[in-house]
N, C-alpha and C. Protein backbone atom coordinates (compact mmCIF):
# COMPACT_ATOMS: atom_id res chain seq x y z
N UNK A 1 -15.62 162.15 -104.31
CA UNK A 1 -16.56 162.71 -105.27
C UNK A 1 -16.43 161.96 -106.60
N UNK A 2 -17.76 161.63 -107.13
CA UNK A 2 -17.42 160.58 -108.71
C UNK A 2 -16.71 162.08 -109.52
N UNK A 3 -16.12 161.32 -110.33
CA UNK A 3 -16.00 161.82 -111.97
C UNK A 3 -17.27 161.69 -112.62
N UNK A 4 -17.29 163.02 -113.45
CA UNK A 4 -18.48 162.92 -114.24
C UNK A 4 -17.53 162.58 -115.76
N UNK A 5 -18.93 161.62 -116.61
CA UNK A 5 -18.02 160.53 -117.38
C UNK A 5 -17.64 162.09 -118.55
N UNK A 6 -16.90 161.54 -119.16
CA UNK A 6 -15.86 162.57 -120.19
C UNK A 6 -17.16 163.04 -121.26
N UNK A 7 -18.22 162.30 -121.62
CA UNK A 7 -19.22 163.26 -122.35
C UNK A 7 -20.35 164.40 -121.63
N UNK A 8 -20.18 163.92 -120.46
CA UNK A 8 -21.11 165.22 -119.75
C UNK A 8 -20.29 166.11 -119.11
N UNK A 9 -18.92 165.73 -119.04
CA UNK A 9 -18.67 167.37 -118.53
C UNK A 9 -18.17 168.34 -118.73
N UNK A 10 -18.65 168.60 -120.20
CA UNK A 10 -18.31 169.92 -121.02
C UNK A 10 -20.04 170.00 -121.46
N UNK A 11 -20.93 169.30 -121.12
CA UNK A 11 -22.34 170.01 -121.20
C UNK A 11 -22.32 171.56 -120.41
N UNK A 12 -23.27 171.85 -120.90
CA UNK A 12 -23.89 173.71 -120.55
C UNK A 12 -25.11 172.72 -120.31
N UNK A 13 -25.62 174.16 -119.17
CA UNK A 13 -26.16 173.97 -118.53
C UNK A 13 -28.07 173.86 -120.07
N UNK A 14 -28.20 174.42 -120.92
CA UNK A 14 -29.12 174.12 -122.04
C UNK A 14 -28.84 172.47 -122.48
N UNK A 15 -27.97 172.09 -122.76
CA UNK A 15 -27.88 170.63 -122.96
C UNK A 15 -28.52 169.52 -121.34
N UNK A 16 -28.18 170.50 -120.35
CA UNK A 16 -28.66 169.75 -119.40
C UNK A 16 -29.70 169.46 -119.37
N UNK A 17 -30.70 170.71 -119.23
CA UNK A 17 -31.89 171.04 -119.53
C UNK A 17 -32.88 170.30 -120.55
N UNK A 18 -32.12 169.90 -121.33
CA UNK A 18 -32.82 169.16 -122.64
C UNK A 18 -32.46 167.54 -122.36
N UNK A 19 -31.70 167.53 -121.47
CA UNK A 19 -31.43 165.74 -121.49
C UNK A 19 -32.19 165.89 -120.23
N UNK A 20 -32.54 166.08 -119.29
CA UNK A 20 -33.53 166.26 -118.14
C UNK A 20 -35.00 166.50 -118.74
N UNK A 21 -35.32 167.10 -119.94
CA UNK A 21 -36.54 167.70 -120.27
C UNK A 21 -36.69 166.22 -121.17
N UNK A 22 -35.93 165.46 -122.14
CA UNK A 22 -36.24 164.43 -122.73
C UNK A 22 -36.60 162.99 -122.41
N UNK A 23 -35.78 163.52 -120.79
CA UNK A 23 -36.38 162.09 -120.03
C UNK A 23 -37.57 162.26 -118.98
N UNK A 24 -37.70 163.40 -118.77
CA UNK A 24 -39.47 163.30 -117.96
C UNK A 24 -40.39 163.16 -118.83
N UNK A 25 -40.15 163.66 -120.59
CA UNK A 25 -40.91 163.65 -121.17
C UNK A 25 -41.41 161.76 -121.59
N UNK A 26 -40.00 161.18 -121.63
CA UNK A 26 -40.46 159.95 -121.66
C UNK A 26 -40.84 158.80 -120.28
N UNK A 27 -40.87 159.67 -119.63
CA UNK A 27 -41.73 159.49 -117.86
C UNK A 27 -43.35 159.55 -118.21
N UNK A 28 -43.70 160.56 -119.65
CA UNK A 28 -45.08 161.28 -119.83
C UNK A 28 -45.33 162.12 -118.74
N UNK A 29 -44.42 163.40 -118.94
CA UNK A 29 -44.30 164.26 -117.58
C UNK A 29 -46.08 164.84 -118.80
N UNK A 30 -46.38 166.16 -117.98
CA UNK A 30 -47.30 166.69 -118.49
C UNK A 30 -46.96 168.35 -118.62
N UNK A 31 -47.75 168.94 -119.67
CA UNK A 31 -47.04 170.46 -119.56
C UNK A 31 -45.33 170.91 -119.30
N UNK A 32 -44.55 170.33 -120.02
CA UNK A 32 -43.23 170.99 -119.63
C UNK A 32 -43.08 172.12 -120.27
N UNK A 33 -42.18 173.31 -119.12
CA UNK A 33 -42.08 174.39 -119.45
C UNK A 33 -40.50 174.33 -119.03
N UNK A 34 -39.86 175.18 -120.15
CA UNK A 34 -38.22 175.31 -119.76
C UNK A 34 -38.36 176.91 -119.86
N UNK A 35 -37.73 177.58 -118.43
CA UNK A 35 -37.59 179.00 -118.27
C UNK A 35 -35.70 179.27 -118.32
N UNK A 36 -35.90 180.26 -119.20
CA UNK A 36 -34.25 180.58 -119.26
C UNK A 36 -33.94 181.82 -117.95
N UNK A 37 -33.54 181.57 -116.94
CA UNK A 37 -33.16 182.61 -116.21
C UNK A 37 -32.08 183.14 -115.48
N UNK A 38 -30.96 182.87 -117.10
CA UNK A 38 -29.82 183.05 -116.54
C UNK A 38 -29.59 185.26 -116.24
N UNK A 39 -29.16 185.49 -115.94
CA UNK A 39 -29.49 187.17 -115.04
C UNK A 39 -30.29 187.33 -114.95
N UNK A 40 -31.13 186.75 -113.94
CA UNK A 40 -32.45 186.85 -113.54
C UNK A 40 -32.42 186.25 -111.87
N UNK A 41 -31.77 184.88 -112.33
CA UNK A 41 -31.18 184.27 -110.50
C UNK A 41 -30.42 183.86 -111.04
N UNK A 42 -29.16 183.84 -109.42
CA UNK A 42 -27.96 183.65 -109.16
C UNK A 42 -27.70 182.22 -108.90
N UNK A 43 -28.56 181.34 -108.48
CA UNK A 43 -28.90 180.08 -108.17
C UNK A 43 -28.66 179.25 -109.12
N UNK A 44 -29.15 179.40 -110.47
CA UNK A 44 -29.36 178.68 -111.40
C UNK A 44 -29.10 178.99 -113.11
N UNK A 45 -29.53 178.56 -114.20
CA UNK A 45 -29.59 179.01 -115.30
C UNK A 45 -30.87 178.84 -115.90
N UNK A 46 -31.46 177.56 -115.38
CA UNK A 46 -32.91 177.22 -116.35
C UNK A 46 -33.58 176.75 -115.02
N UNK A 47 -34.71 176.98 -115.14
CA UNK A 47 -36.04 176.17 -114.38
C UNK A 47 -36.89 175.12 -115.58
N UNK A 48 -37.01 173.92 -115.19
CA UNK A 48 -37.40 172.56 -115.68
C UNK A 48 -39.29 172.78 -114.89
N UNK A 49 -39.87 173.28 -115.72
CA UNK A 49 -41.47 172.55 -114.89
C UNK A 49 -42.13 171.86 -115.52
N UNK A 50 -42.28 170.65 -114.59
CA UNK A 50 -43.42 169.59 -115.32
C UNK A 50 -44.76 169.43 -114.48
N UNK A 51 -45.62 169.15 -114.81
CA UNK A 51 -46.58 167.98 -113.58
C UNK A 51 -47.04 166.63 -114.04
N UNK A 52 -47.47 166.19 -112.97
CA UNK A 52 -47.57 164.69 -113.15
C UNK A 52 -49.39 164.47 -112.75
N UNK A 53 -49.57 163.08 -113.23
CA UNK A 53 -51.02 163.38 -113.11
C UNK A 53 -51.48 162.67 -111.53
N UNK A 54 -50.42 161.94 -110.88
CA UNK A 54 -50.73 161.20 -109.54
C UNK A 54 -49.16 161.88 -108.51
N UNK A 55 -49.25 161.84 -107.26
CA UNK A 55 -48.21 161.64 -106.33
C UNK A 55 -47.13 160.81 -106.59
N UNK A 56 -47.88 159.60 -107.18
CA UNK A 56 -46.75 158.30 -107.13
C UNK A 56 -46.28 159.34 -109.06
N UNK A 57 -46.93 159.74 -109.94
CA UNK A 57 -46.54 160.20 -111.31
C UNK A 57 -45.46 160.62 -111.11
N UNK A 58 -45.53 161.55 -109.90
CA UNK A 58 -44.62 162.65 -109.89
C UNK A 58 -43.66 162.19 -109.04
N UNK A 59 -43.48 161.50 -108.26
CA UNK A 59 -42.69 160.74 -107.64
C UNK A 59 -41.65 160.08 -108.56
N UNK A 60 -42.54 159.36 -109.49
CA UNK A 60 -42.15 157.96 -111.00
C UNK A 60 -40.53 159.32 -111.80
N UNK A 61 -41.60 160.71 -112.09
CA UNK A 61 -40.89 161.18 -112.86
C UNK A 61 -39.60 161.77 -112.38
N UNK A 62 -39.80 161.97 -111.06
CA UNK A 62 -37.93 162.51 -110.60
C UNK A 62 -37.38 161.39 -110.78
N UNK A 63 -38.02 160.34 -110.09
CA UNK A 63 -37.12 159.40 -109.91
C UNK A 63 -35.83 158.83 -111.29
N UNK A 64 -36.82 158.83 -112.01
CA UNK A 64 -36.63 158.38 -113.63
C UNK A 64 -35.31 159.71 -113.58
N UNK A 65 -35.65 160.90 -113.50
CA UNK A 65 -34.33 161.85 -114.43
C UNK A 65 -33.22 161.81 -113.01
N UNK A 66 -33.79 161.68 -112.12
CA UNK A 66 -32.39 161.49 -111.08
C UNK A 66 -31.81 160.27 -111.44
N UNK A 67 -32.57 159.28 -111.60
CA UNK A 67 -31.86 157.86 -111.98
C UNK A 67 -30.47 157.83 -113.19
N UNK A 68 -31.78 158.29 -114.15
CA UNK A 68 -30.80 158.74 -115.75
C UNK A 68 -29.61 159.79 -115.37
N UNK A 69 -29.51 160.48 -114.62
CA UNK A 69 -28.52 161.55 -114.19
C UNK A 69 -27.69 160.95 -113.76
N UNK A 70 -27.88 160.29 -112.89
CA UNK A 70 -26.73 159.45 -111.58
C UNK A 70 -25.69 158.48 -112.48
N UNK A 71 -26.33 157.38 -113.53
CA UNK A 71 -26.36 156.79 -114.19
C UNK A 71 -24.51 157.27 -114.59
N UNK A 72 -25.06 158.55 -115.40
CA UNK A 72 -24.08 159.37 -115.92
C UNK A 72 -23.54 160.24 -114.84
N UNK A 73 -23.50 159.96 -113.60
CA UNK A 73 -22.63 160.51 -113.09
C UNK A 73 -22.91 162.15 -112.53
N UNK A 74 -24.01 162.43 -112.42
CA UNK A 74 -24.47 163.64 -112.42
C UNK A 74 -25.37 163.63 -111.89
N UNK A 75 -24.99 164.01 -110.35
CA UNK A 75 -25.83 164.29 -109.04
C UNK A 75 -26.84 165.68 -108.88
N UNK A 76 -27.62 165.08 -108.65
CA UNK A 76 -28.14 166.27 -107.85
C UNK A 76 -27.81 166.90 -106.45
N UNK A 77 -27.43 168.09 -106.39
CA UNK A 77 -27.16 168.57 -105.18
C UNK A 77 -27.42 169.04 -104.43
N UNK A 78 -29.12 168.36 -104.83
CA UNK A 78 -30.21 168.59 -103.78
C UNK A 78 -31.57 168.09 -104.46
N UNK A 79 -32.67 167.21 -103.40
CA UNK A 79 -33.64 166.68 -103.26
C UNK A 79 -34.47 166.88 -102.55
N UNK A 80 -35.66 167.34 -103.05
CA UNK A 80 -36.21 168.18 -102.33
C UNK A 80 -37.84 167.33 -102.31
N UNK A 81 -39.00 166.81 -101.60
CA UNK A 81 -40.15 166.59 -101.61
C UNK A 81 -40.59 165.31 -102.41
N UNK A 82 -39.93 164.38 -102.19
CA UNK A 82 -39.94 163.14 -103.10
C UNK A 82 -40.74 161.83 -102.40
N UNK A 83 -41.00 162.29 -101.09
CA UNK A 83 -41.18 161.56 -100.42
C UNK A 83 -42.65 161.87 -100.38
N UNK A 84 -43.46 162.77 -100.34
CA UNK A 84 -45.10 163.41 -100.58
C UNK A 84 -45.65 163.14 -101.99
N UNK A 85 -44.67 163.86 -102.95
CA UNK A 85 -44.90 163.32 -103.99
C UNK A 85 -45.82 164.51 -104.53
N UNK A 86 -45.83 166.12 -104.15
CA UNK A 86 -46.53 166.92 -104.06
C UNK A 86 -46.09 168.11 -105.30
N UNK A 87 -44.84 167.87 -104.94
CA UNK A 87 -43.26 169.37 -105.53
C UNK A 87 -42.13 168.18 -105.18
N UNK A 88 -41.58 168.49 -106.18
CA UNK A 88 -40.90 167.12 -106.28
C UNK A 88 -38.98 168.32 -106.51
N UNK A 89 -38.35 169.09 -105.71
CA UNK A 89 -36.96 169.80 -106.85
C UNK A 89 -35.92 169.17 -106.82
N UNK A 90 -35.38 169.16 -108.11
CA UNK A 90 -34.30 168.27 -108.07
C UNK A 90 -33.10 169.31 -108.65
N UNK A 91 -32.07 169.88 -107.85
CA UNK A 91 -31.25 170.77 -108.07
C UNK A 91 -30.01 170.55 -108.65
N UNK A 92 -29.80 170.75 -109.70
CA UNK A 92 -28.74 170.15 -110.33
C UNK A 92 -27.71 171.11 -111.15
N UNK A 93 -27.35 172.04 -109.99
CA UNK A 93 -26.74 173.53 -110.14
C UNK A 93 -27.40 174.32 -111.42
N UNK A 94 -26.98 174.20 -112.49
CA UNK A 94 -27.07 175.08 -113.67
C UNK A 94 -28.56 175.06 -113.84
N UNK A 95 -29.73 173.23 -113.63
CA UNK A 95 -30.63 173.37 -114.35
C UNK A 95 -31.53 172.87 -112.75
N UNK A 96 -32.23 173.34 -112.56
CA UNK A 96 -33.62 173.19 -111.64
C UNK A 96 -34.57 172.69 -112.01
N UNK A 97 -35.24 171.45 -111.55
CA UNK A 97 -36.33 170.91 -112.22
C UNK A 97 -37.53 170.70 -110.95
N UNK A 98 -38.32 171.03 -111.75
CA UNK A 98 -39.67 171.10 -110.41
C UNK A 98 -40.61 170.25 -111.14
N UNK A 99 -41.12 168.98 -110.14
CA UNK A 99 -42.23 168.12 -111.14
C UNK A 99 -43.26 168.45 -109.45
N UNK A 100 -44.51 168.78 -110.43
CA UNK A 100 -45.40 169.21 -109.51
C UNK A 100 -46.95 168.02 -109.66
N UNK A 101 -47.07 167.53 -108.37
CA UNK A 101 -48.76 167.34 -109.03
C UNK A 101 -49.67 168.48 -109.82
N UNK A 102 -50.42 168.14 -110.60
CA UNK A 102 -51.12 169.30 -110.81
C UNK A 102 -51.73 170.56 -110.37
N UNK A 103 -52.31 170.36 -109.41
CA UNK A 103 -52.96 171.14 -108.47
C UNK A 103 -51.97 172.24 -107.40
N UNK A 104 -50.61 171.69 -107.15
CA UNK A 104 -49.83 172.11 -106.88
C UNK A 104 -49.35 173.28 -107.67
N UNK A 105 -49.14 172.79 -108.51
CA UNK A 105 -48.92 173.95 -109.55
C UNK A 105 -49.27 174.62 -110.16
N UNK A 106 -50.72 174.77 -110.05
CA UNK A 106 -51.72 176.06 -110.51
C UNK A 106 -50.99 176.85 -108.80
N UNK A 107 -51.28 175.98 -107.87
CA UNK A 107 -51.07 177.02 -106.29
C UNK A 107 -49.74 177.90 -106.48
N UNK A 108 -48.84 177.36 -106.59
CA UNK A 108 -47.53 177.94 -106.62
C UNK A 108 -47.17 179.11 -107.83
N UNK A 109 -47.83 178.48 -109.24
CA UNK A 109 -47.26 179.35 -110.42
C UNK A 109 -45.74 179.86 -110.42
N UNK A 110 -45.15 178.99 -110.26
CA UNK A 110 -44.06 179.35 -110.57
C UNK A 110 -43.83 179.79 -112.21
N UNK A 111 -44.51 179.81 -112.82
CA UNK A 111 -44.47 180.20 -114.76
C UNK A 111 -44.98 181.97 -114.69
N UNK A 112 -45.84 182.23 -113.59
CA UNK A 112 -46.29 183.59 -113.42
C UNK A 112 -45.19 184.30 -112.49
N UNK A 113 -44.74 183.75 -111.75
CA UNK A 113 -43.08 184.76 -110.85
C UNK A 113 -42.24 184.28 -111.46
N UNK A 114 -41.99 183.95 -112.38
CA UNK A 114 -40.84 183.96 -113.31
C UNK A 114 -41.15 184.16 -114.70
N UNK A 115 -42.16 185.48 -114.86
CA UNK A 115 -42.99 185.52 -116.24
C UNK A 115 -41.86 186.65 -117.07
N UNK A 116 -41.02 186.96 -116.61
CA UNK A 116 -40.04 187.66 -117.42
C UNK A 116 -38.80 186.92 -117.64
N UNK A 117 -38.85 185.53 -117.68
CA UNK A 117 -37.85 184.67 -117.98
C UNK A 117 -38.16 184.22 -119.57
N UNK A 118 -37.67 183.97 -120.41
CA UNK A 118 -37.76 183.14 -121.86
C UNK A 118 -38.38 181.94 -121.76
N UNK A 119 -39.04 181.76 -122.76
CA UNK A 119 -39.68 180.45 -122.22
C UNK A 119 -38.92 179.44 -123.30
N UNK A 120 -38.63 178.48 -123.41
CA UNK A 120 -37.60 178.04 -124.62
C UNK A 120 -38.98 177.17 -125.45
N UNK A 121 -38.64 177.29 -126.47
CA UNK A 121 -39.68 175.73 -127.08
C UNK A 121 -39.18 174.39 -127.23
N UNK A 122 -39.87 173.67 -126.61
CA UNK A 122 -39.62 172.25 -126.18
C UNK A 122 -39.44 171.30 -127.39
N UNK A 123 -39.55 171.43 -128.09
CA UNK A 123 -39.32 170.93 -129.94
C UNK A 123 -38.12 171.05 -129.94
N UNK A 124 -37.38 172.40 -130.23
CA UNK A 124 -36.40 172.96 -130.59
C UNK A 124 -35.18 172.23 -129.72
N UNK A 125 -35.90 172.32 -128.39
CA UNK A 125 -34.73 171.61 -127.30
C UNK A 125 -34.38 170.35 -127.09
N UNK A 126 -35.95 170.01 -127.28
CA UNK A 126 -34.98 168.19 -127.17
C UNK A 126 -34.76 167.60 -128.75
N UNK A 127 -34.75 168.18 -129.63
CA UNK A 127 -34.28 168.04 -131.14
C UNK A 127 -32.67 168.17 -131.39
N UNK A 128 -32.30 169.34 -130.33
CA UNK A 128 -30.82 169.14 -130.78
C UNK A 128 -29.91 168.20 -129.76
C-alpha cells in the first residue's frame, strides 16, 4: 500500500473536497455542487457533483482529479463508469465525487435526494 505523502495525511475530509472541487473546476467542470452529509450517510462525508458538457468532458474531468490525487498519493477506492463517460464516481472514502454528463443528471438528481444535506459555497471552499 503507498504512503500518502506527509501533507495529505492529516487532510479532513472538507480539505479533500476542496482540492478535488479546485481541480475539476480547472477541468471547466460545470455546475459544481458540494453536499455536506456527514450524519446523513455512513459511506461518506461530502458528495462532489459536477457535469461535463461531452462523454469524453466528463471522462477528461475524473480523469484530471484521479490523476491529481494519485499524483499525491491518494487513491481512489473505487471507480466507477469512466469508461461510458455517462456518471463518472470516484470514491475516495471521506469525499465522493460524481461528474455527470448533463442530461444524466437532471435523470438521477442526486441534489434533490440529498436535499437535506448543506450545500457548502464553492467560493468559500476553494479560497481556503
Amino acid at each position: 500500500m503507498k504512503q500518502l505523502k506527509k501533507e495529505y495525511r492529516e487532510k479532513s475530509g472538507l480539505e479533500l473536497a476542496a482540492l478535488c472541487t479546485k481541480i475539476a473546476l480547472d477541468a471547466k467542470a460545470e455546475d459544481p455542487v458540494v453536499l455536506d452529509v456527514r450524519g446523513k450517510a455512513s459511506f461518506t462525508d461530502y458528495f462532489i457533483i459536477l457535469s461535463g458538457r461531452s462523454t469524453r468532458h466528463v471522462q477528461g474531468i475524473a480523469e484530471s482529479i484521479e490523476g491529481a490525487l494519485s499524483a499525491k498519493r491518494v487513491s481512489a477506492t473505487s471507480a466507477e463508469g469512466l469508461q461510458e463517460g455517462q456518471w463518472v464516481l470516484l470514491d475516495f472514502n471521506d469525499v465522493v465525487v460524481h461528474v455527470f454528463y448533463h442530461e444524466q443528471r437532471k435523470f438521477f438528481d442526486l441534489e434533490g435526494l440529498w436535499h437535506n444535506a448543506d450545500r457548502l459555497d464553492i467560493d468559500e471552499l476553494i479560497e481556503e
